[in-house]
C-alpha atoms as a PDB file:
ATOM      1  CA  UNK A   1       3.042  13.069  40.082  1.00  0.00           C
ATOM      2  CA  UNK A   2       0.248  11.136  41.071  1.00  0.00           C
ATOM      3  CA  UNK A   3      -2.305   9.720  38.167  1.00  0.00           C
ATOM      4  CA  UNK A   4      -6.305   8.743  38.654  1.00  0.00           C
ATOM      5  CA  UNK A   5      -7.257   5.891  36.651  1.00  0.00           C
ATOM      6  CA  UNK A   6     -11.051   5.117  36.125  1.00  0.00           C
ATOM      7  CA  UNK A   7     -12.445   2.280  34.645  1.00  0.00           C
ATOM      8  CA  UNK A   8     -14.680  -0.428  33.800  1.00  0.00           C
ATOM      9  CA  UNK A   9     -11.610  -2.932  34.306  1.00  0.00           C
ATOM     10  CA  UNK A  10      -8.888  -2.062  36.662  1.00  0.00           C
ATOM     11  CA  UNK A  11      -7.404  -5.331  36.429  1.00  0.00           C
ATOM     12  CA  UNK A  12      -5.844  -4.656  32.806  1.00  0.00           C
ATOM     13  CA  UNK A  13      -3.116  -2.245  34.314  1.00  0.00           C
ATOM     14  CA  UNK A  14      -1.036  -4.220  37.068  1.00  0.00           C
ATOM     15  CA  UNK A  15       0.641  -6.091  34.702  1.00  0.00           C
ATOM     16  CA  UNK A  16       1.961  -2.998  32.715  1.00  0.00           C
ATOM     17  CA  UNK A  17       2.249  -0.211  35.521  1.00  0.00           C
ATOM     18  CA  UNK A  18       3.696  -2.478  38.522  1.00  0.00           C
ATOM     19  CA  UNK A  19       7.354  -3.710  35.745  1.00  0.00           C
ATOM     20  CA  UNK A  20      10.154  -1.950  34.235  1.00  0.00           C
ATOM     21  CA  UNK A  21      10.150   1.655  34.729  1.00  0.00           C
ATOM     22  CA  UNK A  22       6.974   2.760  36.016  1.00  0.00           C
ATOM     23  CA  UNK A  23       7.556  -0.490  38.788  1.00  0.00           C
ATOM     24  CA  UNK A  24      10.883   2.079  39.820  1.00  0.00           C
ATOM     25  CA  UNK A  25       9.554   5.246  39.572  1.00  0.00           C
ATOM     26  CA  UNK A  26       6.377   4.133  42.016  1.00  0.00           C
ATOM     27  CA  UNK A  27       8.876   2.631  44.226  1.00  0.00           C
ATOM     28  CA  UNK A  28      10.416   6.150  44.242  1.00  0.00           C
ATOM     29  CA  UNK A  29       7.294   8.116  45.394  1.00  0.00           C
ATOM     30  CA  UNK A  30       8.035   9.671  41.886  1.00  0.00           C
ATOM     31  CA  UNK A  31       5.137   8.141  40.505  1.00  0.00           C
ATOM     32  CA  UNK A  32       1.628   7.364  42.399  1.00  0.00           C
ATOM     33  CA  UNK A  33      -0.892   5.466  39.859  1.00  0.00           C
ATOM     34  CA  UNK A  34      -4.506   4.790  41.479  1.00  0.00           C
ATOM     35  CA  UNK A  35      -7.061   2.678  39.702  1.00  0.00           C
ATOM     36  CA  UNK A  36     -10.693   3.197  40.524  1.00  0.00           C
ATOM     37  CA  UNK A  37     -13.241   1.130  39.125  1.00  0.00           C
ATOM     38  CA  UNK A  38     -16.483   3.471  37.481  1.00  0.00           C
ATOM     39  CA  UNK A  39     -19.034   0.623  38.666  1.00  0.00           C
ATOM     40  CA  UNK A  40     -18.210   0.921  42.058  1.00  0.00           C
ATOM     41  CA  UNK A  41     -19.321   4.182  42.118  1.00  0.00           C
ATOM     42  CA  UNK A  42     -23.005   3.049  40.146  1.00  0.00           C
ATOM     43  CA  UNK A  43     -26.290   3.022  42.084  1.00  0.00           C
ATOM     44  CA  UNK A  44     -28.391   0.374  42.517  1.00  0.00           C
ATOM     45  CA  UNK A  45     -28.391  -3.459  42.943  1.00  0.00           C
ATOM     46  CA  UNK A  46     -26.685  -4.694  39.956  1.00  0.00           C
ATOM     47  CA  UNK A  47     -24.266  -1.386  39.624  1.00  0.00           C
ATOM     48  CA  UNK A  48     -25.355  -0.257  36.178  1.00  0.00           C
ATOM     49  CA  UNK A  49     -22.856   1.404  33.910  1.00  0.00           C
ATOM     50  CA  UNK A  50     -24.050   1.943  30.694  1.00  0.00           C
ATOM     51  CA  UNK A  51     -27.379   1.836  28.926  1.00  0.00           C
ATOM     52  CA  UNK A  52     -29.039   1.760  25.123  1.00  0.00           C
ATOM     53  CA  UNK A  53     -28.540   4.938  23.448  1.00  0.00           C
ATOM     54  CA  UNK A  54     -31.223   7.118  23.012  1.00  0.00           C
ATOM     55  CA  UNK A  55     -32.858   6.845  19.705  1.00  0.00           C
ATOM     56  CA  UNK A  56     -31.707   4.045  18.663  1.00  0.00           C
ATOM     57  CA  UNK A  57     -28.704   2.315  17.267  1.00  0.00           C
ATOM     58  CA  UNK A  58     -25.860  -0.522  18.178  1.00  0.00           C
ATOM     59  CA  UNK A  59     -23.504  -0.848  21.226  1.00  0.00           C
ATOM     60  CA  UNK A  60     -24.213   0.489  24.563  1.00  0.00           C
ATOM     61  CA  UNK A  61     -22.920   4.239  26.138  1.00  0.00           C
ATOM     62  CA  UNK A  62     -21.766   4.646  29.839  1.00  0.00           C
ATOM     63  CA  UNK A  63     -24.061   6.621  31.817  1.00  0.00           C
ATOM     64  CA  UNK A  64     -22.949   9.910  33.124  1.00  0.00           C
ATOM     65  CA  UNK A  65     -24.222   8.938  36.508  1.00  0.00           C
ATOM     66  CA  UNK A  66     -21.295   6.932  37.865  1.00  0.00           C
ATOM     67  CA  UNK A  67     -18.744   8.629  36.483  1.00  0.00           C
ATOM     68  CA  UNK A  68     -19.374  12.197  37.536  1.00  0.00           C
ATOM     69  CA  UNK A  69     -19.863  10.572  40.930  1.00  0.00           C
ATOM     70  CA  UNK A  70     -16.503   9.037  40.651  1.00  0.00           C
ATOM     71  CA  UNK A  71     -14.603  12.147  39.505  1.00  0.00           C
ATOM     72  CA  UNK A  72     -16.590  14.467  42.219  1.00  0.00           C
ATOM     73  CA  UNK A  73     -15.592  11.922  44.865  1.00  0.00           C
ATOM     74  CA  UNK A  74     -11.645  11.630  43.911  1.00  0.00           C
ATOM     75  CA  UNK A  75     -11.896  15.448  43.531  1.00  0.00           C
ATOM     76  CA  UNK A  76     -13.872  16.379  47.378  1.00  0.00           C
ATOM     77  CA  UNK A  77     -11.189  13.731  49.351  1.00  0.00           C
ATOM     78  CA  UNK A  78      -8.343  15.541  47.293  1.00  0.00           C
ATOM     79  CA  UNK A  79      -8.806  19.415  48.565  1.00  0.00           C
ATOM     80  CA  UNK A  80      -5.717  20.933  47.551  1.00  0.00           C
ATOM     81  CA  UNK A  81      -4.851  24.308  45.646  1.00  0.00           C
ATOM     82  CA  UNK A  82      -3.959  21.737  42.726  1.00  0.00           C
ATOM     83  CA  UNK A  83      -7.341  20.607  42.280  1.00  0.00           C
ATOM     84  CA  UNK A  84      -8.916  23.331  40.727  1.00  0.00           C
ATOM     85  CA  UNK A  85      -6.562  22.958  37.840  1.00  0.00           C
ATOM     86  CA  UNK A  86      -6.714  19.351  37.932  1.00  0.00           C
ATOM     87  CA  UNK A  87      -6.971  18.227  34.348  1.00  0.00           C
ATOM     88  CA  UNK A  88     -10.104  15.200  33.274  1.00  0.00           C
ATOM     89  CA  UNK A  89      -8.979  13.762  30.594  1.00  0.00           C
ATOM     90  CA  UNK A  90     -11.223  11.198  28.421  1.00  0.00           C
ATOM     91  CA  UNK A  91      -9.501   8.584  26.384  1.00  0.00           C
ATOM     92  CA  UNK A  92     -11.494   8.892  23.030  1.00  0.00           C
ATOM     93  CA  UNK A  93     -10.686   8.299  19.349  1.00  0.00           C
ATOM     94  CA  UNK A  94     -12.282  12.136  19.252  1.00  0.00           C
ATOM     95  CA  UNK A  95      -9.878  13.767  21.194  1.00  0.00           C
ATOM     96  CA  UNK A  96      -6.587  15.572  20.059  1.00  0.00           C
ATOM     97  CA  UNK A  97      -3.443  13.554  18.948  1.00  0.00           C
ATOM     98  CA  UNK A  98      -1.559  12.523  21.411  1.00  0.00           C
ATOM     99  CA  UNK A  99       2.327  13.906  20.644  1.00  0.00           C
ATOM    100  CA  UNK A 100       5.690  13.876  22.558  1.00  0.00           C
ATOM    101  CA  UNK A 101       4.703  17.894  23.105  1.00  0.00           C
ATOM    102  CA  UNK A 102       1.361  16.776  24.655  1.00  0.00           C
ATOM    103  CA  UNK A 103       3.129  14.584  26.913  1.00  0.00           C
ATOM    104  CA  UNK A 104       5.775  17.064  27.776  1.00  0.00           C
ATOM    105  CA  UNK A 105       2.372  19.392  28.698  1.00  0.00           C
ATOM    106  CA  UNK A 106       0.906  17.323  30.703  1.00  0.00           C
ATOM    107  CA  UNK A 107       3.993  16.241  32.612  1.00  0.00           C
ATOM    108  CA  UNK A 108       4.359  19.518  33.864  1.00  0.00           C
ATOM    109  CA  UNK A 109       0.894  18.944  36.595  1.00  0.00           C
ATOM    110  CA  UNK A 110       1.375  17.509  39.609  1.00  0.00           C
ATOM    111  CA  UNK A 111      -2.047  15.394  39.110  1.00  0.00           C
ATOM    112  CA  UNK A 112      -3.988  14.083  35.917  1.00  0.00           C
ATOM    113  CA  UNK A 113      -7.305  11.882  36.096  1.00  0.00           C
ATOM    114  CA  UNK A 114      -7.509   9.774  33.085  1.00  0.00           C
ATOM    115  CA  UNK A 115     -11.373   8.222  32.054  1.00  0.00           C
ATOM    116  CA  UNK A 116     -10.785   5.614  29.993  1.00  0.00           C
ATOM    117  CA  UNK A 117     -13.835   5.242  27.453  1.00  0.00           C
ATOM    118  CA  UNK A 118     -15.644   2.005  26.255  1.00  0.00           C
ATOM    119  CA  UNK A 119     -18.634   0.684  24.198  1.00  0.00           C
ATOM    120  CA  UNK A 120     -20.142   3.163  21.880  1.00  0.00           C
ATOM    121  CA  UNK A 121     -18.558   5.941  24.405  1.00  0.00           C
ATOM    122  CA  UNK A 122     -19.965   7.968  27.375  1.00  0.00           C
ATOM    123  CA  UNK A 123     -22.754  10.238  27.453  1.00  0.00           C
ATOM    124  CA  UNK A 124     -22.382  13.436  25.822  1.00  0.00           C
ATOM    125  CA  UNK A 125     -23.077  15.844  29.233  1.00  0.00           C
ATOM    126  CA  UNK A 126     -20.040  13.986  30.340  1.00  0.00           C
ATOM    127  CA  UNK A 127     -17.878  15.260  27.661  1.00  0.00           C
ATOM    128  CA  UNK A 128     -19.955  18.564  27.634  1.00  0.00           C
ATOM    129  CA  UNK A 129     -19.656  19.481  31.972  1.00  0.00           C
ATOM    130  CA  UNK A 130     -16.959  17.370  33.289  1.00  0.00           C
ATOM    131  CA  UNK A 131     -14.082  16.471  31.081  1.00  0.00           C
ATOM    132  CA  UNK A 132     -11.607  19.498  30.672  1.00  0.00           C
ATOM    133  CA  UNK A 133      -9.863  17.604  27.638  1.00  0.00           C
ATOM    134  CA  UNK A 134      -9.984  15.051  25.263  1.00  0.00           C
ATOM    135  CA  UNK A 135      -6.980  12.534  23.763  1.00  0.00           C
ATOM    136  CA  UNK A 136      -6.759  10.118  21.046  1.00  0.00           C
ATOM    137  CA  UNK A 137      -3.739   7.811  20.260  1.00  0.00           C
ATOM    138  CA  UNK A 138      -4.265   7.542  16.940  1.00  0.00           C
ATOM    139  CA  UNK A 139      -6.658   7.238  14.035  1.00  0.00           C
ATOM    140  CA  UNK A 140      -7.684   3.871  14.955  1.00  0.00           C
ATOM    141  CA  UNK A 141     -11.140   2.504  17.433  1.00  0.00           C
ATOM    142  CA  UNK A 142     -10.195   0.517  20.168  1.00  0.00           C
ATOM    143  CA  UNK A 143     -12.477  -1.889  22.467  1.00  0.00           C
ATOM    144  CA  UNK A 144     -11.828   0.730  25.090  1.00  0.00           C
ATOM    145  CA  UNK A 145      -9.288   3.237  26.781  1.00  0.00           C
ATOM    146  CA  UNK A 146      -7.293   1.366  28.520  1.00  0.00           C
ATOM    147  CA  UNK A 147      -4.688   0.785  26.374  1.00  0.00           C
ATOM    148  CA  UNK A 148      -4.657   4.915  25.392  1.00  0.00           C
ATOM    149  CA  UNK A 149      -4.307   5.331  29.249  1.00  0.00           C
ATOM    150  CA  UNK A 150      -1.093   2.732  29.470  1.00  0.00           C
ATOM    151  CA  UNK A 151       0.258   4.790  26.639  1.00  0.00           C
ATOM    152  CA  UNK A 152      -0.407   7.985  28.296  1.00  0.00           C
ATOM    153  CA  UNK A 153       1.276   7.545  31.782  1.00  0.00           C
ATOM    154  CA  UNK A 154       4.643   5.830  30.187  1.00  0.00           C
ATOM    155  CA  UNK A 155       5.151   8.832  27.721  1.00  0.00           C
ATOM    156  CA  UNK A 156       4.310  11.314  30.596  1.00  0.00           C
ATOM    157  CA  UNK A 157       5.912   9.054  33.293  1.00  0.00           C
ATOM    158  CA  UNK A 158       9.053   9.229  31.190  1.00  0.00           C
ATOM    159  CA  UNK A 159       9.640  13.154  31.602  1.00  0.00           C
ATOM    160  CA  UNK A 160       9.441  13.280  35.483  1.00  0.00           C
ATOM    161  CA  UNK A 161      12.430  14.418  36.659  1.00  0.00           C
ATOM    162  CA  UNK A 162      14.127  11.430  38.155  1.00  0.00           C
ATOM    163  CA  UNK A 163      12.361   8.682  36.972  1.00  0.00           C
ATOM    164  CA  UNK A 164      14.988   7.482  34.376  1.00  0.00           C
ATOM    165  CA  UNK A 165      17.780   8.395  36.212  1.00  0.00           C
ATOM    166  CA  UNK A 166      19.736  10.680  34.511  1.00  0.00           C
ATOM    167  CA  UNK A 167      18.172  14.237  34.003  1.00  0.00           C
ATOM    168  CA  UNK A 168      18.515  14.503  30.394  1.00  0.00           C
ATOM    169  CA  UNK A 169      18.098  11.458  29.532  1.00  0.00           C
ATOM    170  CA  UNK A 170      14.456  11.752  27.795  1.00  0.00           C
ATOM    171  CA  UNK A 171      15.935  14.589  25.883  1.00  0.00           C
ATOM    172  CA  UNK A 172      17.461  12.872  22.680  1.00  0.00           C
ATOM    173  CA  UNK A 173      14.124  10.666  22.608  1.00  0.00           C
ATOM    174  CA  UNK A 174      12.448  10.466  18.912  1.00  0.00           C
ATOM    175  CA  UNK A 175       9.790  13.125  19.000  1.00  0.00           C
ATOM    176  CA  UNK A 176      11.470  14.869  21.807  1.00  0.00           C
ATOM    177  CA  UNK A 177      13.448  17.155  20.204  1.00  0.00           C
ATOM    178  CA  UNK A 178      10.977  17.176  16.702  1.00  0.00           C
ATOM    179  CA  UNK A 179      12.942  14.340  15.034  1.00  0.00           C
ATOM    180  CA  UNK A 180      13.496  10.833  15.584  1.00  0.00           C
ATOM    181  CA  UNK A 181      16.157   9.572  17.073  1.00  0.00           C
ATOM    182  CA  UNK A 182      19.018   7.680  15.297  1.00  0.00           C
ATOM    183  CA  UNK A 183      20.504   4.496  15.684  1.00  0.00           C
ATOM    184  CA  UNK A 184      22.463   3.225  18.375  1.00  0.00           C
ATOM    185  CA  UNK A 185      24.917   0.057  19.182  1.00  0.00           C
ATOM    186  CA  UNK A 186      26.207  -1.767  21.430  1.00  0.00           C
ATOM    187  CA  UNK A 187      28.637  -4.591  21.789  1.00  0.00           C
ATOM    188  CA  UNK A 188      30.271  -6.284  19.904  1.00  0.00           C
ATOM    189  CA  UNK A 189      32.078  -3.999  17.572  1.00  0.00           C
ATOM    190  CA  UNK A 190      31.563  -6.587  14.540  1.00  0.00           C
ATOM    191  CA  UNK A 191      28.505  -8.559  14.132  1.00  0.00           C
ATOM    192  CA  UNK A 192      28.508 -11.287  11.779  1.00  0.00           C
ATOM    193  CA  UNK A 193      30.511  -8.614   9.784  1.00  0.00           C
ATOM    194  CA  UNK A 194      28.902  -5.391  10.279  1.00  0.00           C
ATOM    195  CA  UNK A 195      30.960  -2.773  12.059  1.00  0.00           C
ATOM    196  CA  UNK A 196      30.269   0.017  14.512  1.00  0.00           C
ATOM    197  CA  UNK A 197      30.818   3.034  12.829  1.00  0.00           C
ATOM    198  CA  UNK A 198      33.685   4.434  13.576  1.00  0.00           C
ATOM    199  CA  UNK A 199      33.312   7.901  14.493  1.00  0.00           C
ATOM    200  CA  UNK A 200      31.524   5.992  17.427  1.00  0.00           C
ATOM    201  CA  UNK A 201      34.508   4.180  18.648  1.00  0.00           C
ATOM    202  CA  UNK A 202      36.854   7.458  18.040  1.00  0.00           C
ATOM    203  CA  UNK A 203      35.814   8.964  21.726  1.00  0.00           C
ATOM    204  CA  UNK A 204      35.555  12.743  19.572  1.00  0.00           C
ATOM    205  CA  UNK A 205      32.816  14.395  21.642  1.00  0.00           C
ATOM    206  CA  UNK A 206      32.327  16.730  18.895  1.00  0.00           C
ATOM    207  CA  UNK A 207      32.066  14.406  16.002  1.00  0.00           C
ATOM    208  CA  UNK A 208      30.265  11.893  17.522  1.00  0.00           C
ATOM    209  CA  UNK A 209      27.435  14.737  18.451  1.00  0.00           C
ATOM    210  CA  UNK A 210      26.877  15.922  15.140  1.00  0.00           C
ATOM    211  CA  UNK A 211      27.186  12.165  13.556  1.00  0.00           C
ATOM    212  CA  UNK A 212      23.966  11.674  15.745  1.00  0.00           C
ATOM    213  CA  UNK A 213      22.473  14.498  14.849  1.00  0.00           C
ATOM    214  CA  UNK A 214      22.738  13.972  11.166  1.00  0.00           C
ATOM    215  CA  UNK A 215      21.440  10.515  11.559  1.00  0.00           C
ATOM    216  CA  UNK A 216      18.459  11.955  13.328  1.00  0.00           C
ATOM    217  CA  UNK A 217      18.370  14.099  10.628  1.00  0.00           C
ATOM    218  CA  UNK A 218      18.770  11.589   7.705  1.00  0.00           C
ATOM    219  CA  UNK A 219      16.141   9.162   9.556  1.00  0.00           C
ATOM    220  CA  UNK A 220      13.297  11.974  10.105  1.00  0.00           C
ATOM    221  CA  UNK A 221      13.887  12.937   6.051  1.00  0.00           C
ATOM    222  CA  UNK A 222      13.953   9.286   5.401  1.00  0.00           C
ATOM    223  CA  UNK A 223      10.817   8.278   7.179  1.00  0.00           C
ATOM    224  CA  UNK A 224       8.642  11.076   8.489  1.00  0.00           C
ATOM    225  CA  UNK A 225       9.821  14.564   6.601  1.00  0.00           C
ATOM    226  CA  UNK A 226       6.809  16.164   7.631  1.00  0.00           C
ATOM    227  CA  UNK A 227       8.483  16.457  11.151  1.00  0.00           C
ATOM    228  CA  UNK A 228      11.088  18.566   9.435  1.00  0.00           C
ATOM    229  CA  UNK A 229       8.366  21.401   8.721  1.00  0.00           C
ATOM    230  CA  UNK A 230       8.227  22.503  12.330  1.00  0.00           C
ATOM    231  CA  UNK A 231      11.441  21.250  13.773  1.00  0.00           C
ATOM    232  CA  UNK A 232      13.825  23.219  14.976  1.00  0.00           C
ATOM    233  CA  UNK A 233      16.929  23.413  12.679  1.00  0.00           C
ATOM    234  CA  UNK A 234      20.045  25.328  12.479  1.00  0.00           C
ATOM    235  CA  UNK A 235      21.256  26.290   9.499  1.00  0.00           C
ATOM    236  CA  UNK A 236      24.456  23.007   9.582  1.00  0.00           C
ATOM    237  CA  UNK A 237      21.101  20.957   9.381  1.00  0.00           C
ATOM    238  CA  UNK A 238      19.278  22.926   6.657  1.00  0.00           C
ATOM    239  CA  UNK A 239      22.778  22.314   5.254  1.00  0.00           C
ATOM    240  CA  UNK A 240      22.489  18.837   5.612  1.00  0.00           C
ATOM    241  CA  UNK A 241      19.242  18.352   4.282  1.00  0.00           C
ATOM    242  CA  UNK A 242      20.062  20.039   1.513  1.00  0.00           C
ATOM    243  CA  UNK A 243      22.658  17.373   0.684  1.00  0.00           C
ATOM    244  CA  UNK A 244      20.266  14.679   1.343  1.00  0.00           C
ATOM    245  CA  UNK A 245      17.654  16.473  -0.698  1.00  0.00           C
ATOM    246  CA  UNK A 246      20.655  16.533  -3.560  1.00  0.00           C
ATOM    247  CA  UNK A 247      21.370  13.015  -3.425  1.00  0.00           C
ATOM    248  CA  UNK A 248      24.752  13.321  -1.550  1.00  0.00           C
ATOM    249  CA  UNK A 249      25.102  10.380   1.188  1.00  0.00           C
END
């Protein structure tokens, strides 16, 4: 997969995208990130990216100007078959929720261009003629998209086959399957007098799957039951739920 990145401040990303994961999956050639900074692609002496708003008002917009230059120009040097369904994607507190199913959707195009907002936001013919979607990360105003754009490429990055190692291994993720996950361990087997459970230590495939899956269970009721309303559920988990809902442990 390879990601555009366009920005007022490139600089933010290196020390996110070049560790950990992403670091190995770029290694890879599973993963190409490119930053491109919007105000190298501004007219003029001083490179001008945003302006006053028009009638009036606090905090600047960025001008269309630079950025539909920037996307035209990353689009015209990329002439493949892909491009035509390449998706522009501004980072705005306006845009649709960003979920573990968005992720999963747009992990499944070889190329995304992310345009990471700022100030008071762009101009509206840039949302209106060049952006084909719209994200948000939450319910919450940030200085600027750069952060929503980290976010973005490690919960996409994540679901490339390969990138962490084992093919299933985003699968049992919280949000991945429509409930969150449950909770692990790891050595020792006693800590300061709490145990590992021991249907963990038993080595029972079978009972150690569905222990999980009730604790996935128990933890989504527990914390966020309004995931429950459009998981998927078999009828052992309606089961369950319906012990938890009784007061059973």
């Amino acid at each position: 997969m390879h990601i555009d990145i366009l920005t007022l401040f490139p600089e933010m990303f290196p020390g996110y995208l070049n560790e950990s994961i992403l670091k190995r999956a770029q290694a890879a050639g599973l993963l190409q990130i490119e930053l491109h900074n919007i105000r190298d692609y501004a007219s003029g002496k001083h490179r001008v990216t945003d302006e006053p708003p028009y009638g009036g008002g606090g905090g600047m917009v960025l001008k269309p100007g630079p950025i539909f230059s920037a996307v035209e120009s990353l689009i015209s040097n990329r002439q493949s078959p892909t491009v035509a369904r390449l998706p522009i994607i501004l980072l705005t507190p306006q845009g649709r929720p960003f979920t573990q199913k968005v992720a999963q959707e747009l992990a499944q195009h070889e190329r995304l261009l992310l345009l990471c907002g700022r100030y008071e936001g762009v101009d509206e013919r840039v949302r209106q003629h060049l952006v084909t979607d719209e994200i948000s990360i939450g319910d919450f105003v940030l200085t600027g998209g750069e952060l929503a754009a980290m976010v973005i490429v490690d919960a996409v990055a994540r679901l490339i086959p390969g990138v962490l190692g084992a093919e299933d291994a985003a699968e049992d993720d919280s949000h991945a399957t429509g409930l969150l996950e449950g909770p692990h361990y790891t050595r020792p087997e006693t800590f300061r007098s709490w145990s590992v459970p021991e249907v963990l230590r038993s080595g029972h495939a079978a009972n150690i799957a569905r222990w999980r899956r009730e604790q996935a269970l128990r933890r989504t009721w527990q914390r966020r039951p309004d995931l429950l309303l459009t998981a998927e559920l078999s009828d052992e988990d309606r089961w369950f739920l319906g012990k938890l809902a009784a007061g059973e442990r």
